[in-house]
Protein backbone atom coordinates (compact mmCIF):
# COMPACT_ATOMS: atom_id res chain seq x y z
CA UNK A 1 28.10 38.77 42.50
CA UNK A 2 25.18 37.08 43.58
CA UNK A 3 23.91 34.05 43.31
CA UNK A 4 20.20 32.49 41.88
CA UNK A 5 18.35 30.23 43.28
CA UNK A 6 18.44 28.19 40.26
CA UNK A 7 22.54 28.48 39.88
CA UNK A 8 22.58 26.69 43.67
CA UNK A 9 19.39 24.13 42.80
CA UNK A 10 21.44 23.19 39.63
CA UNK A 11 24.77 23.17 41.26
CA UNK A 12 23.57 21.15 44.21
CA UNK A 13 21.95 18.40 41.81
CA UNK A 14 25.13 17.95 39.50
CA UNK A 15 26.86 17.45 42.91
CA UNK A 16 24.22 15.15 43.89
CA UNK A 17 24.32 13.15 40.50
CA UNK A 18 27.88 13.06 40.86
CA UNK A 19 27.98 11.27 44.42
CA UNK A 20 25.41 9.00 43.20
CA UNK A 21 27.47 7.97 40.15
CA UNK A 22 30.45 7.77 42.22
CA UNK A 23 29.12 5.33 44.86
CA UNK A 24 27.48 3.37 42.15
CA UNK A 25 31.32 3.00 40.76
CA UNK A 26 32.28 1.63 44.00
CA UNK A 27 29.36 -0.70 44.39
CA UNK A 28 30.19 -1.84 40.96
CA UNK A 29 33.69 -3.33 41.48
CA UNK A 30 32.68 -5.26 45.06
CA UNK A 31 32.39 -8.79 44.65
CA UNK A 32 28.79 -9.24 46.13
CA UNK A 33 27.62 -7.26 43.40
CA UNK A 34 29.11 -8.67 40.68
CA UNK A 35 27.94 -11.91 42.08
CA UNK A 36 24.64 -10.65 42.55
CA UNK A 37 23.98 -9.09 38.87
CA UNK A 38 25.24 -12.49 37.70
CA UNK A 39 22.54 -14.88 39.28
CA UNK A 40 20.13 -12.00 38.34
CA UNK A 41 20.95 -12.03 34.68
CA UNK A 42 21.45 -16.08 34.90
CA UNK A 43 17.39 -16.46 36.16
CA UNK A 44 16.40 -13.49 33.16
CA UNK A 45 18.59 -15.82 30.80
CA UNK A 46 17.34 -19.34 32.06
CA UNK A 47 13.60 -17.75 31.63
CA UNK A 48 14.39 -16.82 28.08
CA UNK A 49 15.26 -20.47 27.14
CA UNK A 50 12.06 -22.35 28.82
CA UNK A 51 10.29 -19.89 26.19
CA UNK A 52 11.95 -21.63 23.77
CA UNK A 53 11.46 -25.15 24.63
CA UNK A 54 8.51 -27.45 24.36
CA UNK A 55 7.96 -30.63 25.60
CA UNK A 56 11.54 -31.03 26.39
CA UNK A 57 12.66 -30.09 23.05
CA UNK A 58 14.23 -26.73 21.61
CA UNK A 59 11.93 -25.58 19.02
CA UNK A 60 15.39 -23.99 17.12
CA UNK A 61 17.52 -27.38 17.01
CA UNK A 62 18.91 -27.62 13.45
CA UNK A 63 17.13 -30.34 11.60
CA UNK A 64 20.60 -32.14 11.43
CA UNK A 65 20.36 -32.75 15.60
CA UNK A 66 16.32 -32.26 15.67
CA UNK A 67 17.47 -36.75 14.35
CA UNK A 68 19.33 -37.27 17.12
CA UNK A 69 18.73 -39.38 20.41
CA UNK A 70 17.54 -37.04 23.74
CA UNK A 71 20.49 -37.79 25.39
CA UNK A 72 22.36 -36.14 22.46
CA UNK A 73 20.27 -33.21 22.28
CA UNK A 74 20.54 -32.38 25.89
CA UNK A 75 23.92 -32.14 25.38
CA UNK A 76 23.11 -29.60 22.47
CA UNK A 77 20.76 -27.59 24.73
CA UNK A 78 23.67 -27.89 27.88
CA UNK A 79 26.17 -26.50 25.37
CA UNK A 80 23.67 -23.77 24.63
CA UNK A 81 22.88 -22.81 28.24
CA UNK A 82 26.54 -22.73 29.30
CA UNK A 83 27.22 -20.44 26.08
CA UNK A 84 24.78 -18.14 27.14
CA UNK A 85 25.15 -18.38 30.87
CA UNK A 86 28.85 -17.32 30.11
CA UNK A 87 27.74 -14.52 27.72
CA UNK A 88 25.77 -12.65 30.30
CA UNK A 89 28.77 -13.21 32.75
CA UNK A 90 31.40 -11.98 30.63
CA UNK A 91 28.75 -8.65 29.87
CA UNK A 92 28.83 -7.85 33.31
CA UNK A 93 32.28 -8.89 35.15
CA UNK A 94 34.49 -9.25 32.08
CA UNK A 95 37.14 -11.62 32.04
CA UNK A 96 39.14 -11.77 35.64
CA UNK A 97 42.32 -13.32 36.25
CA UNK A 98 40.87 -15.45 39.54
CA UNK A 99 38.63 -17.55 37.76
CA UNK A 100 35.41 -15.76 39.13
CA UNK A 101 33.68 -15.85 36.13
CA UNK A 102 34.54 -19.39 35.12
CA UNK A 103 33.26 -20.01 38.26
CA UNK A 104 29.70 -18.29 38.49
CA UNK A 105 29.73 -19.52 35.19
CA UNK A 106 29.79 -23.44 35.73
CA UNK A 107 27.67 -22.82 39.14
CA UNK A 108 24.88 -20.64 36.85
CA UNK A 109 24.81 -23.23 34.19
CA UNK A 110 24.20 -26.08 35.87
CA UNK A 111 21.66 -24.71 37.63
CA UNK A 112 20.21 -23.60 34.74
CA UNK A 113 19.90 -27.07 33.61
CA UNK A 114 18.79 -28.16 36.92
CA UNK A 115 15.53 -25.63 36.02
CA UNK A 116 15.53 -26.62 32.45
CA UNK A 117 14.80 -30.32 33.57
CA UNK A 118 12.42 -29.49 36.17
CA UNK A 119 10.63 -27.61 33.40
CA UNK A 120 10.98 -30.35 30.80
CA UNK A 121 8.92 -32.51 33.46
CA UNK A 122 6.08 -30.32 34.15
CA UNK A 123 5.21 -29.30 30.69
């Protein structure tokens, strides 16, 4: 029996899809990638969060630490940038027995709040 043109384009795609989605898989478990996606998603996250400030302050603070001294509140808005620094981490390389996300973790966030500062001056 014969084959269509349209049976081979179709067959030749799936195959195609299917090489694609395999070397994604691959990509997706080397180390440089995961490292990669993490500092991507860090600098989306770290954007997110100078929306949210003004003039130094987080706009969100709970009225019982909006009272506090700035010293304490940058320890509020550290506590927040590591929690969500680590969220995006843990979305993308999960939790890994050699420390790697601990590690891009602490790196991410206190670079975040190396940003977060610089920002806090400028405005």
């Amino acid at each position: 029996m014969k084959k269509t043109t349209t049976e081979m384009r179709k067959r030749t795609e799936a195959n195609a899809r299917r090489r694609v989605a395999e070397s994604w898989a691959r990509t997706g478990k080397c180390m440089s990638y995961k490292r990669a996606a993490v500092r991507e998603t860090y600098r989306h996250t770290t954007d997110d969060m100078k929306d949210e400030l003004f003039d130094g302050f987080l706009i969100s603070l709970s009225p019982r630490n909006s009272h506090k001294g700035i010293g304490a509140q940058m320890r509020v808005l550290r506590r927040i940038a590591e929690k969500r620094q680590a969220q995006a981490a843990y979305k993308y390389i999960g939790r890994s027995d050699d420390l790697l996300t601990e590690r891009i973790t602490s790196a991410c966030g206190k670079n975040c709040m190396r940003e977060l500062r610089r920002y806090q001056r400028c405005v």
